[in-house]
PDB file of N, CA and C in Angstrom:
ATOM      1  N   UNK A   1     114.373 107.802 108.538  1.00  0.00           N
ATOM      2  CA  UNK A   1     113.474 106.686 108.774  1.00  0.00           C
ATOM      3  C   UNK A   1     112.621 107.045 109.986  1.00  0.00           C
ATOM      4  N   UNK A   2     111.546 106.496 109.692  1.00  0.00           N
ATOM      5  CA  UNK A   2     110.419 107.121 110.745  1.00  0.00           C
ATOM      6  C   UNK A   2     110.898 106.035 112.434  1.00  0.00           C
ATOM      7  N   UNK A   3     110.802 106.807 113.537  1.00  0.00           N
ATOM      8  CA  UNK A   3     111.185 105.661 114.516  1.00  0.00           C
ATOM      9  C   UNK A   3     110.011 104.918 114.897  1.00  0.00           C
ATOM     10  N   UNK A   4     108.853 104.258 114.571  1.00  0.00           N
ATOM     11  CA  UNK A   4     108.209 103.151 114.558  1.00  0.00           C
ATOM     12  C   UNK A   4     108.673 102.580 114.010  1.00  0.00           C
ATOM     13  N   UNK A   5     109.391 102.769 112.367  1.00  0.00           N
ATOM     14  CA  UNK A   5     109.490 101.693 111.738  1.00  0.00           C
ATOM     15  C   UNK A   5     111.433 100.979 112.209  1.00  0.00           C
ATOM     16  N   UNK A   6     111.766 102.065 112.542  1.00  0.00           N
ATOM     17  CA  UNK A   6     112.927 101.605 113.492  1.00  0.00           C
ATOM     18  C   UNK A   6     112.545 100.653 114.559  1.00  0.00           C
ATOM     19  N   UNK A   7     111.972 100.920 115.629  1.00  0.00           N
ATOM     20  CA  UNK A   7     111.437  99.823 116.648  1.00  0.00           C
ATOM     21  C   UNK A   7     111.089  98.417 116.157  1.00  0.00           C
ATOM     22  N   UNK A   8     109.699  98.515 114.587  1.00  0.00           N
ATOM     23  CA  UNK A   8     109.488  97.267 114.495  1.00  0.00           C
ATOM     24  C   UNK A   8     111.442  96.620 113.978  1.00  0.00           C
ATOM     25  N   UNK A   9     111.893  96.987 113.200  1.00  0.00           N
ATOM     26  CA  UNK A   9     112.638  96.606 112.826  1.00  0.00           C
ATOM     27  C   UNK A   9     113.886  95.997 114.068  1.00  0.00           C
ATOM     28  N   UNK A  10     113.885  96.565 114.993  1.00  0.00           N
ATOM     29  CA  UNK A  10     114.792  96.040 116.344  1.00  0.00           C
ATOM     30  C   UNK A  10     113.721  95.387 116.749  1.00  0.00           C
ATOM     31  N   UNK A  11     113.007  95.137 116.753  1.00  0.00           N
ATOM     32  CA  UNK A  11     111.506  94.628 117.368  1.00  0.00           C
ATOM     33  C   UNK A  11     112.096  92.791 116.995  1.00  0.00           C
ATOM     34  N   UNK A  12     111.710  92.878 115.932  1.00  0.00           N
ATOM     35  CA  UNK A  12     111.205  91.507 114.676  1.00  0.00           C
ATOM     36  C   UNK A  12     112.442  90.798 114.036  1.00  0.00           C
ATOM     37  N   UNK A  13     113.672  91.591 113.997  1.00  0.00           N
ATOM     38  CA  UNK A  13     114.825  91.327 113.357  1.00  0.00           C
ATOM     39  C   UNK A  13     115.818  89.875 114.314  1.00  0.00           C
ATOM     40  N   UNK A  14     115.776  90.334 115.367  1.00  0.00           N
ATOM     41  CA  UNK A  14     116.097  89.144 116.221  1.00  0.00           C
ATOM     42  C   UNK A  14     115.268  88.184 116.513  1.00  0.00           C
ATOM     43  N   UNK A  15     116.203  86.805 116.386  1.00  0.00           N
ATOM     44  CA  UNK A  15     115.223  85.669 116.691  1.00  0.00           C
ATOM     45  C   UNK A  15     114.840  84.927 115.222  1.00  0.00           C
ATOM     46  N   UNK A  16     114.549  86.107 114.517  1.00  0.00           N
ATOM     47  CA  UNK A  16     113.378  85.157 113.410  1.00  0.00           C
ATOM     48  C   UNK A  16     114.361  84.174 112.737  1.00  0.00           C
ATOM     49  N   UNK A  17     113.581  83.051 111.986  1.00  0.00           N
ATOM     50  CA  UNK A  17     114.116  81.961 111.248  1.00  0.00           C
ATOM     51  C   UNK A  17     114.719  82.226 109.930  1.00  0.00           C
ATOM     52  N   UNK A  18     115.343  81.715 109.845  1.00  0.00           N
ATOM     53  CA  UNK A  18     115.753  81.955 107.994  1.00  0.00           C
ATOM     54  C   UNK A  18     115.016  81.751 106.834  1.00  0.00           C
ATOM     55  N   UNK A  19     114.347  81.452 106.985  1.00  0.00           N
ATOM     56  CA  UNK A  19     112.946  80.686 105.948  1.00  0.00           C
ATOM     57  C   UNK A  19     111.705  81.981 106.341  1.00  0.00           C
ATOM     58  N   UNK A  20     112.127  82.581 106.837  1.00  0.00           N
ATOM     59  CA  UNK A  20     110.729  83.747 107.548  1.00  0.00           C
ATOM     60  C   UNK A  20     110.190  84.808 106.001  1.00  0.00           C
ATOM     61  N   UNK A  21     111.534  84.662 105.147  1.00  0.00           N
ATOM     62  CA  UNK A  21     110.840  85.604 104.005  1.00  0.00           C
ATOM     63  C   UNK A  21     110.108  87.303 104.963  1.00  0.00           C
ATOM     64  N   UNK A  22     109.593  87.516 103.701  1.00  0.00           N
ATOM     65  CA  UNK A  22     108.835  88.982 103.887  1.00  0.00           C
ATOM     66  C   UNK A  22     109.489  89.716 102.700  1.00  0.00           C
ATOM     67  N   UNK A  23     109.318  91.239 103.299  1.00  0.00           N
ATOM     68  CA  UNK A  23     109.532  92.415 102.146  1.00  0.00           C
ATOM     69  C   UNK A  23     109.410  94.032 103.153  1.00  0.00           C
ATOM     70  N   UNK A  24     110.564  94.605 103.297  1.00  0.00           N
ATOM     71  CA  UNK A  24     110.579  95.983 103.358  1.00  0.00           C
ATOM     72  C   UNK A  24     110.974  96.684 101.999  1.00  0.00           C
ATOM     73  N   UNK A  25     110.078  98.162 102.129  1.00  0.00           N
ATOM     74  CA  UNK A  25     110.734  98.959 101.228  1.00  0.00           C
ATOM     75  C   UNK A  25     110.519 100.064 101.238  1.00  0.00           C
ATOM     76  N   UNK A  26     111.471 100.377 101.732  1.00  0.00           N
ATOM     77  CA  UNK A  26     112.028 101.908 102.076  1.00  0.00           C
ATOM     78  C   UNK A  26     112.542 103.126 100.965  1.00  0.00           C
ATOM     79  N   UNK A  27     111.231 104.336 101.240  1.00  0.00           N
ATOM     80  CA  UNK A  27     111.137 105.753 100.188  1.00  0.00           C
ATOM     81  C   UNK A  27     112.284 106.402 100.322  1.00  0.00           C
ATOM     82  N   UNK A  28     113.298 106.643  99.726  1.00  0.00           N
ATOM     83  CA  UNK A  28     114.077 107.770  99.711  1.00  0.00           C
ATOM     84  C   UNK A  28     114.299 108.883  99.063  1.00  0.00           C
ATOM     85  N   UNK A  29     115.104 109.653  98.300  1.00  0.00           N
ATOM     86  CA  UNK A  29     115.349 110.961  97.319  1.00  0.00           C
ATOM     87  C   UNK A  29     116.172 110.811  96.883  1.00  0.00           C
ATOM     88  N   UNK A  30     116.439 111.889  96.182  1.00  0.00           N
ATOM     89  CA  UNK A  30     117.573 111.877  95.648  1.00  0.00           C
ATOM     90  C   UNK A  30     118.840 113.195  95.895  1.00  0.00           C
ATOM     91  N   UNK A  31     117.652 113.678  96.491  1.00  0.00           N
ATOM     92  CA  UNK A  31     118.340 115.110  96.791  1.00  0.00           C
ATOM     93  C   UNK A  31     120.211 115.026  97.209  1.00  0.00           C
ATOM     94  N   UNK A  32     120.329 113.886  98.313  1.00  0.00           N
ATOM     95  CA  UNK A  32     121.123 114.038  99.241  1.00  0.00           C
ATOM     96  C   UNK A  32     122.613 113.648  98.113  1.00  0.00           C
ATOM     97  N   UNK A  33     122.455 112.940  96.893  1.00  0.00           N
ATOM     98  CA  UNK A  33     123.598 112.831  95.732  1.00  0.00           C
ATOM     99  C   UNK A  33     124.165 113.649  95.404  1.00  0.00           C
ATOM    100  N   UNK A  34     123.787 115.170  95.155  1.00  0.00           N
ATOM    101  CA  UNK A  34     124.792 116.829  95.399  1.00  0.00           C
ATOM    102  C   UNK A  34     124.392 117.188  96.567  1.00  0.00           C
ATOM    103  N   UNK A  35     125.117 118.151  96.585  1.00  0.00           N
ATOM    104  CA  UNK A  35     124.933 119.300  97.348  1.00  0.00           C
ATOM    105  C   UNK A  35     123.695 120.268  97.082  1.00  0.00           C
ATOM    106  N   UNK A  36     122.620 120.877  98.101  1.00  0.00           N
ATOM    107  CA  UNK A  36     121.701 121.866  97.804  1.00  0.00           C
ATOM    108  C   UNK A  36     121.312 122.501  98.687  1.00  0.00           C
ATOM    109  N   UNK A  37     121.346 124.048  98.456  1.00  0.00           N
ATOM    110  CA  UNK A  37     121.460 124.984  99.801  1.00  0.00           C
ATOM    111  C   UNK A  37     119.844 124.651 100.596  1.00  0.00           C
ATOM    112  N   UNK A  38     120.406 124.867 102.186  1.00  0.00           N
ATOM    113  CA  UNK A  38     119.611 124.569 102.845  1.00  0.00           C
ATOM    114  C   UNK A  38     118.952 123.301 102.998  1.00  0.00           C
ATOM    115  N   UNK A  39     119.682 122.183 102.753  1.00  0.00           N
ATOM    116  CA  UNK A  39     118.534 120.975 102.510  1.00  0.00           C
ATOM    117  C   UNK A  39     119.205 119.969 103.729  1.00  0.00           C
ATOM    118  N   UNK A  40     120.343 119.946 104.574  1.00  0.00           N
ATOM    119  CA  UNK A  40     121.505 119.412 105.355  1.00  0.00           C
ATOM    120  C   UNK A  40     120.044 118.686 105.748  1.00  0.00           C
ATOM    121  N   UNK A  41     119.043 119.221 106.828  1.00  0.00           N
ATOM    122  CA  UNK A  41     118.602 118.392 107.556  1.00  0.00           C
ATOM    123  C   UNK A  41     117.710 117.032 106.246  1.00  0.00           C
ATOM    124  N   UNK A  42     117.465 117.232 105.118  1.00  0.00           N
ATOM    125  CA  UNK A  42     116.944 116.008 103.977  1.00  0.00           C
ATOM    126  C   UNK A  42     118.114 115.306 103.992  1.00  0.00           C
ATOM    127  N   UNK A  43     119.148 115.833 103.404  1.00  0.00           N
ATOM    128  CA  UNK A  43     120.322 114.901 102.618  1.00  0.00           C
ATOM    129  C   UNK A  43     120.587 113.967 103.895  1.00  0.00           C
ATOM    130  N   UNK A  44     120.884 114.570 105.256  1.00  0.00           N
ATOM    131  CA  UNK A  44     121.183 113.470 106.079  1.00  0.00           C
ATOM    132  C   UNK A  44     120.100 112.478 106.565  1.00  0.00           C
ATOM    133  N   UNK A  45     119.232 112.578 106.398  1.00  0.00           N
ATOM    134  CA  UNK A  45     117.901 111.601 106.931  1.00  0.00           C
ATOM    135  C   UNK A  45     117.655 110.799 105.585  1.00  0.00           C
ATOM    136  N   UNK A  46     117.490 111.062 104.346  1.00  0.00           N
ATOM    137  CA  UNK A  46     117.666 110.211 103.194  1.00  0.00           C
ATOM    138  C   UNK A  46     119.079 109.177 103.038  1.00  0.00           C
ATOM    139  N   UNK A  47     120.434 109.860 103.591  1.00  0.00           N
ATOM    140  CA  UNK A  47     121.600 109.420 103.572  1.00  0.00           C
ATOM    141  C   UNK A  47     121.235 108.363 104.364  1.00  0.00           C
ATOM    142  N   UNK A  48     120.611 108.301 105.513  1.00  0.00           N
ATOM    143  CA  UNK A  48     120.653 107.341 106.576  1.00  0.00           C
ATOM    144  C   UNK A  48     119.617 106.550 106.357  1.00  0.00           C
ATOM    145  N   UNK A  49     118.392 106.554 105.260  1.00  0.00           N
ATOM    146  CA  UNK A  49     117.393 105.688 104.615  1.00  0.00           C
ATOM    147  C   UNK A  49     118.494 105.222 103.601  1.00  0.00           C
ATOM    148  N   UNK A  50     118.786 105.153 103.133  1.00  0.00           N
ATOM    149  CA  UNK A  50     119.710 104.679 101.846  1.00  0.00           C
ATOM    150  C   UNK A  50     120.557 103.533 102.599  1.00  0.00           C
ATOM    151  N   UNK A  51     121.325 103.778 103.828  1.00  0.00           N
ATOM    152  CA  UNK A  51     122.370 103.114 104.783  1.00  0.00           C
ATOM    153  C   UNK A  51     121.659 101.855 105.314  1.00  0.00           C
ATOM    154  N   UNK A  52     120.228 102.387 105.534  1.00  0.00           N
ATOM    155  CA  UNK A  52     119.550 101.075 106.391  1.00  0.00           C
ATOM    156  C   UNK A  52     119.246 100.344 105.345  1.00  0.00           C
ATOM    157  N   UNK A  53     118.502 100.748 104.094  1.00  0.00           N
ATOM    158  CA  UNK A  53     118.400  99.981 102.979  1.00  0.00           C
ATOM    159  C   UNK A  53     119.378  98.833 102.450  1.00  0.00           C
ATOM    160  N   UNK A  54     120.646  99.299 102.180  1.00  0.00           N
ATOM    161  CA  UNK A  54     121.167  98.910 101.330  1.00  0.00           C
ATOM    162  C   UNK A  54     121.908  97.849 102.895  1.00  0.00           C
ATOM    163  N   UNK A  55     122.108  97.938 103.878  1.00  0.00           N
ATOM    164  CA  UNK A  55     122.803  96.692 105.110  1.00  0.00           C
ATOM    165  C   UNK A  55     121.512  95.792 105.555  1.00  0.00           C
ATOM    166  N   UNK A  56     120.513  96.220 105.240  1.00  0.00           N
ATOM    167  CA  UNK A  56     119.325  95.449 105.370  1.00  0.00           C
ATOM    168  C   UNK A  56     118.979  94.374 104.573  1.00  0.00           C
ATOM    169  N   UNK A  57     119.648  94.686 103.188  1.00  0.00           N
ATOM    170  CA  UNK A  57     119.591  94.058 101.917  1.00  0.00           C
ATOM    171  C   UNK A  57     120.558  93.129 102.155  1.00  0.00           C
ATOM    172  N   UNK A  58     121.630  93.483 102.674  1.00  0.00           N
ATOM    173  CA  UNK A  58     122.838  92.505 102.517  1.00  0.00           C
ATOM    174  C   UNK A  58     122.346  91.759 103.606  1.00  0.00           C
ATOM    175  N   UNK A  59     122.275  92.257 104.997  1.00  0.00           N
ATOM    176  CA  UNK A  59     121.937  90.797 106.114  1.00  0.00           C
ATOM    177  C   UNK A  59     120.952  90.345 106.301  1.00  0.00           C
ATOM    178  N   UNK A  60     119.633  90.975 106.034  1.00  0.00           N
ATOM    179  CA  UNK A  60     118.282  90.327 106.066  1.00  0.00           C
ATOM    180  C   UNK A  60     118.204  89.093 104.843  1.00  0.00           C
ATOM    181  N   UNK A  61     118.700  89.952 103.912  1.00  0.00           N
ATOM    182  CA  UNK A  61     117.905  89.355 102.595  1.00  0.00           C
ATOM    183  C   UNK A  61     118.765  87.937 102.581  1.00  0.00           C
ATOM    184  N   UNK A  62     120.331  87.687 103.077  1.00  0.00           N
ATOM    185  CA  UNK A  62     121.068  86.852 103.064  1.00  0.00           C
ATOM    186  C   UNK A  62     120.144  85.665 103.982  1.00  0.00           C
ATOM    187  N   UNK A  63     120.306  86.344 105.550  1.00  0.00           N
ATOM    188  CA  UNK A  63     120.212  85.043 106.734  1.00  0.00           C
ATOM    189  C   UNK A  63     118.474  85.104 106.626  1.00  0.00           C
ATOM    190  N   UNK A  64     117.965  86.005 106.278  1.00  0.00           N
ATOM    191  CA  UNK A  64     116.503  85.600 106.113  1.00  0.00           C
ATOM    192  C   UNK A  64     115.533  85.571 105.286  1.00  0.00           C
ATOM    193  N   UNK A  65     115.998  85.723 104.160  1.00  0.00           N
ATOM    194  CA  UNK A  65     114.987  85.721 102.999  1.00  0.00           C
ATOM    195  C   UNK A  65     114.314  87.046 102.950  1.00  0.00           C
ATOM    196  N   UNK A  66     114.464  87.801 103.428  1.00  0.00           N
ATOM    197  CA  UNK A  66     113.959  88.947 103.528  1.00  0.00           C
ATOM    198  C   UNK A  66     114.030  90.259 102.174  1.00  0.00           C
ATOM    199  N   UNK A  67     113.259  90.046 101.291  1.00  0.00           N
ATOM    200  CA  UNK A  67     113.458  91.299 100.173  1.00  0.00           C
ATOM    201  C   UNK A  67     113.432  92.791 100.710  1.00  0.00           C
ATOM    202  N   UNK A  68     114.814  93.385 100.380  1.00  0.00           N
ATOM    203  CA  UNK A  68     114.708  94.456 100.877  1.00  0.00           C
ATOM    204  C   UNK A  68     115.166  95.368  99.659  1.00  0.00           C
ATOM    205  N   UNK A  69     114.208  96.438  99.359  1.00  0.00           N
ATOM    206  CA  UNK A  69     114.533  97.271  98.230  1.00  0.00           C
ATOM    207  C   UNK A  69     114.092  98.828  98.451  1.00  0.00           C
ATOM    208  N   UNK A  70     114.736  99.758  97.927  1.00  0.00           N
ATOM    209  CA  UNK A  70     114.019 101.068  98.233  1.00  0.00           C
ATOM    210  C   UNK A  70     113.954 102.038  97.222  1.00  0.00           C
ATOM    211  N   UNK A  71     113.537 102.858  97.181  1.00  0.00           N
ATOM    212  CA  UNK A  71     112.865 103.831  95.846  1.00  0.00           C
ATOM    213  C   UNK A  71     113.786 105.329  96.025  1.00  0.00           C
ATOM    214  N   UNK A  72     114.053 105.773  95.130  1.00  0.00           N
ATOM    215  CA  UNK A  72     114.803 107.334  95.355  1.00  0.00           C
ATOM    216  C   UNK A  72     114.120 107.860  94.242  1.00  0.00           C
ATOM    217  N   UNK A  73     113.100 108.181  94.594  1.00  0.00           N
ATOM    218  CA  UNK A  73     112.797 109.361  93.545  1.00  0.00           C
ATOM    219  C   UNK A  73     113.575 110.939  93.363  1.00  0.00           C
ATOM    220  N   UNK A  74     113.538 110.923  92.145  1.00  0.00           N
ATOM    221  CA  UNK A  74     113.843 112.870  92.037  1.00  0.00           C
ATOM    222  C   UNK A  74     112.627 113.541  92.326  1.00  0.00           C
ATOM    223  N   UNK A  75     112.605 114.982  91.491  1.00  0.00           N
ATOM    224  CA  UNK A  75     111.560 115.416  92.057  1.00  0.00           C
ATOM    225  C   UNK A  75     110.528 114.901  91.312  1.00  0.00           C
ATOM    226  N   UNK A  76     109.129 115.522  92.139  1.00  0.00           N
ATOM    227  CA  UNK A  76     107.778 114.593  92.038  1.00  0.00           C
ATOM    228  C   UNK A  76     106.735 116.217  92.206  1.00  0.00           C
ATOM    229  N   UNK A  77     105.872 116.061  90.665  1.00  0.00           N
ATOM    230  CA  UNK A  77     104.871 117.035  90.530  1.00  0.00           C
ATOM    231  C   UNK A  77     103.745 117.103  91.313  1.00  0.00           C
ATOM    232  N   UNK A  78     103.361 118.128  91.908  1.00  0.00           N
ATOM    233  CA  UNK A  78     101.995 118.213  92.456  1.00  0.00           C
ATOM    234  C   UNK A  78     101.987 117.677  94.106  1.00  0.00           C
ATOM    235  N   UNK A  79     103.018 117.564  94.867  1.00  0.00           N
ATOM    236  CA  UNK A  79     103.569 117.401  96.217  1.00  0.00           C
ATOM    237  C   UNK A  79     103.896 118.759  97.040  1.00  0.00           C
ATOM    238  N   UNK A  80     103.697 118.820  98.126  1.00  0.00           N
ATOM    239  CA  UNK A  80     103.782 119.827  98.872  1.00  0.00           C
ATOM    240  C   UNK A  80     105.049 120.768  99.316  1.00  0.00           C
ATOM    241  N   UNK A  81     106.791 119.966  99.117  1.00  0.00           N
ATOM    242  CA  UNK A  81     107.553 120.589  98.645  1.00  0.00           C
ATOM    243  C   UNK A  81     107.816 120.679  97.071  1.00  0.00           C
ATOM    244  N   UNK A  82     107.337 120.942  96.218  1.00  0.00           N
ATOM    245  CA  UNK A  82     107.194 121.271  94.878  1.00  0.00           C
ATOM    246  C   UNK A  82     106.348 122.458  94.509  1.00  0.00           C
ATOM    247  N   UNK A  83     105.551 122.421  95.822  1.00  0.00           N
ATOM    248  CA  UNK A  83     104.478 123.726  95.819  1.00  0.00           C
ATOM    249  C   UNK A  83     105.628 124.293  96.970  1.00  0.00           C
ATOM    250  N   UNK A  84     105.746 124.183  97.655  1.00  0.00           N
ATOM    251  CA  UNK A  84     107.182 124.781  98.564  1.00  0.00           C
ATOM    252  C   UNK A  84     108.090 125.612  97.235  1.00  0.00           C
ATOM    253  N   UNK A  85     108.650 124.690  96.926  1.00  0.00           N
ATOM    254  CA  UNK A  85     109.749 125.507  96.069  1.00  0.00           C
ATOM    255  C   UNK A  85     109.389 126.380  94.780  1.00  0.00           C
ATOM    256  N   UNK A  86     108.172 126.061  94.245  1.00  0.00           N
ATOM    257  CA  UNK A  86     107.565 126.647  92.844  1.00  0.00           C
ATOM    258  C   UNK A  86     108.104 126.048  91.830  1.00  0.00           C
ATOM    259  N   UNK A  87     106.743 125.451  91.462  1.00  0.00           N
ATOM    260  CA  UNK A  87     106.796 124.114  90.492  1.00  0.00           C
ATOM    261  C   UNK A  87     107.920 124.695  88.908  1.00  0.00           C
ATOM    262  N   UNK A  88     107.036 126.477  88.701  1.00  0.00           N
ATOM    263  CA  UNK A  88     107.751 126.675  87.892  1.00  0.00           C
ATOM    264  C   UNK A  88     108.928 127.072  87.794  1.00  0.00           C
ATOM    265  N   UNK A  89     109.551 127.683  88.834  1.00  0.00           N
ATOM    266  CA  UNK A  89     111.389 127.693  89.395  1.00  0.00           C
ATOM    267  C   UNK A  89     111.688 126.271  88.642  1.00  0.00           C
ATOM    268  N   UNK A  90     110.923 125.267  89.212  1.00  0.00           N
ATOM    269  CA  UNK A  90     112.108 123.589  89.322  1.00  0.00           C
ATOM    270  C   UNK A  90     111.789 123.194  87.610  1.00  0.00           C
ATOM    271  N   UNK A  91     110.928 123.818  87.492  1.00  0.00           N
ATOM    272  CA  UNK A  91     110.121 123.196  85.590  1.00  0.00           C
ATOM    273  C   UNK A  91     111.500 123.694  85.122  1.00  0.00           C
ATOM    274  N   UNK A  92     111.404 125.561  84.701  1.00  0.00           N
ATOM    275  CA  UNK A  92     112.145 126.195  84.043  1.00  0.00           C
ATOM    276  C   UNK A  92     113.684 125.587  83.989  1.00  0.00           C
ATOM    277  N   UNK A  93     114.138 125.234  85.314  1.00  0.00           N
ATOM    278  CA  UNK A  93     115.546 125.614  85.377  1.00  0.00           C
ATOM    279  C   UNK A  93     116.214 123.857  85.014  1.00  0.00           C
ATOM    280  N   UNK A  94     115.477 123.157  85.620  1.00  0.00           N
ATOM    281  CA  UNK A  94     115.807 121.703  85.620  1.00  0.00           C
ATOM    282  C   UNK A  94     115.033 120.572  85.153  1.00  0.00           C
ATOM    283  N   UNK A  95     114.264 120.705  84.328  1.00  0.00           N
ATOM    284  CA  UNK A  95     113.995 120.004  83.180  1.00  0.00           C
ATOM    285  C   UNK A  95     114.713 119.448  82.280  1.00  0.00           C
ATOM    286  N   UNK A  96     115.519 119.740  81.544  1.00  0.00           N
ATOM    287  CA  UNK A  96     116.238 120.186  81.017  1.00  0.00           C
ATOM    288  C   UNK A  96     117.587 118.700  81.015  1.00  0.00           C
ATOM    289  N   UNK A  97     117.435 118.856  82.301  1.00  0.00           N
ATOM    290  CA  UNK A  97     118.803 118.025  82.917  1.00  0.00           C
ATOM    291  C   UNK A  97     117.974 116.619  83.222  1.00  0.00           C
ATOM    292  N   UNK A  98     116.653 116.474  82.950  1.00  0.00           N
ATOM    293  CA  UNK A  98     115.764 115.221  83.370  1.00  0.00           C
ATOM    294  C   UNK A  98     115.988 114.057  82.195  1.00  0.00           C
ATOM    295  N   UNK A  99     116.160 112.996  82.566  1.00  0.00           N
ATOM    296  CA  UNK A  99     116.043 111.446  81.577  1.00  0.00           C
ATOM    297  C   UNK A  99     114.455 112.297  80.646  1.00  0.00           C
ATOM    298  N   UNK A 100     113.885 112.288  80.792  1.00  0.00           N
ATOM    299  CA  UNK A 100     111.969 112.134  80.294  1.00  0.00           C
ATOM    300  C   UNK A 100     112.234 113.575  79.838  1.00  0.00           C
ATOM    301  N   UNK A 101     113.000 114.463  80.677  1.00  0.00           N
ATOM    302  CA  UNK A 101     112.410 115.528  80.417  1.00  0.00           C
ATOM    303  C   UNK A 101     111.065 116.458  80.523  1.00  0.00           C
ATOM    304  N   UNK A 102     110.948 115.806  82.380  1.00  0.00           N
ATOM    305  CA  UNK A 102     109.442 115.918  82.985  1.00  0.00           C
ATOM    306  C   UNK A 102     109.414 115.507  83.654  1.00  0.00           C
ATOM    307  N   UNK A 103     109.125 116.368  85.115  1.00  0.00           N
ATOM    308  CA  UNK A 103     108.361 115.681  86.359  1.00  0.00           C
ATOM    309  C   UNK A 103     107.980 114.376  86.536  1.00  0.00           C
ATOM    310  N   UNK A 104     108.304 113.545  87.799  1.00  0.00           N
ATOM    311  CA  UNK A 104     107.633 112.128  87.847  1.00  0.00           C
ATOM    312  C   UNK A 104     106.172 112.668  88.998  1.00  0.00           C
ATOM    313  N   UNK A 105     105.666 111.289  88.757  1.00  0.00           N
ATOM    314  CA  UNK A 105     104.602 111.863  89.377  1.00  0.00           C
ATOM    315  C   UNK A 105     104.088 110.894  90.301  1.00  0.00           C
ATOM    316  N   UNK A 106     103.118 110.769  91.363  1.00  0.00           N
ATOM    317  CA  UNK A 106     103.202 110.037  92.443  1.00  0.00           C
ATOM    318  C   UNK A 106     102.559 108.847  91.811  1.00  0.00           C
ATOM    319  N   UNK A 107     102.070 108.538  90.766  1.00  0.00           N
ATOM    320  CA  UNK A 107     101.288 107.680  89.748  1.00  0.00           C
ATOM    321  C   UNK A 107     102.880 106.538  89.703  1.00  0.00           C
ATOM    322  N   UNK A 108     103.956 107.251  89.636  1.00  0.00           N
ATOM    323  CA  UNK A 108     105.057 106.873  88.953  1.00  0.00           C
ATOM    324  C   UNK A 108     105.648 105.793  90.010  1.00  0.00           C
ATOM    325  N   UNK A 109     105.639 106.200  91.166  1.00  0.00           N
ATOM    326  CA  UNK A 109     106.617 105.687  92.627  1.00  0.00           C
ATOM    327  C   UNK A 109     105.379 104.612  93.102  1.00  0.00           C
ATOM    328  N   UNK A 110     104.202 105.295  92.995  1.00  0.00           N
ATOM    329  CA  UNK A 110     103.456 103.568  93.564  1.00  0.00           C
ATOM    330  C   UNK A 110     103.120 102.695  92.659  1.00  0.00           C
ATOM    331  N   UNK A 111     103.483 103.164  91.223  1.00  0.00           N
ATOM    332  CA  UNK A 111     103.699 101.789  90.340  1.00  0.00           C
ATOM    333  C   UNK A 111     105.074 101.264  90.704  1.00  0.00           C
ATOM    334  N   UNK A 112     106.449 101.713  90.819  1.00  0.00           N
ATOM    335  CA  UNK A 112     107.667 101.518  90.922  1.00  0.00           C
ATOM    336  C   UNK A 112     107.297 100.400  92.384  1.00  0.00           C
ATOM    337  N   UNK A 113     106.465 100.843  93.454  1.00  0.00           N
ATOM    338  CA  UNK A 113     106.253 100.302  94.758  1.00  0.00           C
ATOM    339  C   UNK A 113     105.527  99.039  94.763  1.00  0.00           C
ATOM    340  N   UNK A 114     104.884  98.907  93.527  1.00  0.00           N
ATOM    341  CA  UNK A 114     103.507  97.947  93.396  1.00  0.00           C
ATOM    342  C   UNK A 114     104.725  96.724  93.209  1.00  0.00           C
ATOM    343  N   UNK A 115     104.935  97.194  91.617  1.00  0.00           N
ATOM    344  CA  UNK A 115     106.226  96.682  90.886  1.00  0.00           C
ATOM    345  C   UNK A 115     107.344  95.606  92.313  1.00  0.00           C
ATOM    346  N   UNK A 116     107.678  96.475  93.118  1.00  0.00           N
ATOM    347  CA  UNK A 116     108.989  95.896  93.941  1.00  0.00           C
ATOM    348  C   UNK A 116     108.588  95.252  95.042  1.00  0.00           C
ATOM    349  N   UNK A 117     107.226  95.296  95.130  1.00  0.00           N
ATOM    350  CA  UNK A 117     106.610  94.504  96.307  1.00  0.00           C
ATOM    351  C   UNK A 117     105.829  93.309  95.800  1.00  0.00           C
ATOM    352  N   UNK A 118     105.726  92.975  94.186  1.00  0.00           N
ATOM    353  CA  UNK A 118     105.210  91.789  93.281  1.00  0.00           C
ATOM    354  C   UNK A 118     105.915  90.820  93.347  1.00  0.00           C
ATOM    355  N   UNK A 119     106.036  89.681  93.112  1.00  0.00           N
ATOM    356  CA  UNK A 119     106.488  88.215  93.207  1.00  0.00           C
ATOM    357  C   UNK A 119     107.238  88.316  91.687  1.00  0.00           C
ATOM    358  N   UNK A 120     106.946  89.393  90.674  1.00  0.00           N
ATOM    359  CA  UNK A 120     107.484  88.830  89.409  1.00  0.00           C
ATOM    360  C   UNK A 120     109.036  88.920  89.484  1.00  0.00           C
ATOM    361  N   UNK A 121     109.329  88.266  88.526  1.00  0.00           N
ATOM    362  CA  UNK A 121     110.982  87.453  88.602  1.00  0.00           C
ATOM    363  C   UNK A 121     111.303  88.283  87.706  1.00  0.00           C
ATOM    364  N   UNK A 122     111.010  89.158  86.699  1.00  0.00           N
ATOM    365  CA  UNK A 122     112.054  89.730  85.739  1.00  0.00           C
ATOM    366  C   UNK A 122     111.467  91.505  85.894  1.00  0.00           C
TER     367      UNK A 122
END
């Protein structure tokens, strides 16, 4: 988690009313669910987006109305670790093992974002 958004969050969290409503929603991965060489410093900084998410959800959303939800994407085409790792390494080998059977794409996570930050009920 980025530390601005830590601050506002110690910032704003005390004090407010129960009726205050709002909406955080916090990006994560998926990486950090196995194990993957070299990745310790992701898995633990996603591990610890996932932690704030999901206790944020339980005490915000309880004493303050506060919607709190967050996104874990897998991997995502046409991003700068994807060009890091070589799109076609991650195509070839792990496709395969995908729901779709294909890359998501950043089209995908800010509809998912639009989606979880909307008022709709179902």
């Amino acid at each position: 988690m980025c530390h601005e958004a830590l601050n506002y969050i110690k910032k704003w969290g005390p004090g407010r009313s129960s009726t205050s409503g709002g909406l955080i929603l916090n990006i994560s991965d998926t990486l950090h669910y196995t194990a993957s060489w070299y990745q310790i410093h992701v898995a633990v900084a996603k591990s610890a987006v996932d932690a704030v998410t999901i206790n944020l959800a339980l005490e915000w959303g309880t004493d303050y109305d506060i919607k709190v939800n967050g996104i874990a994407q897998g991997s995502i085409d046409d991003t700068a670790g994807m060009h890091k790792l070589g799109p076609e390494e991650i195509s070839n080998k792990n496709i395969e093992y995908m729901p779709l059977y294909k890359l998501g794409e950043k089209y995908d996570i800010a509809m998912a974002a639009l989606y979880l930050a909307s008022d709709a009920g179902w």
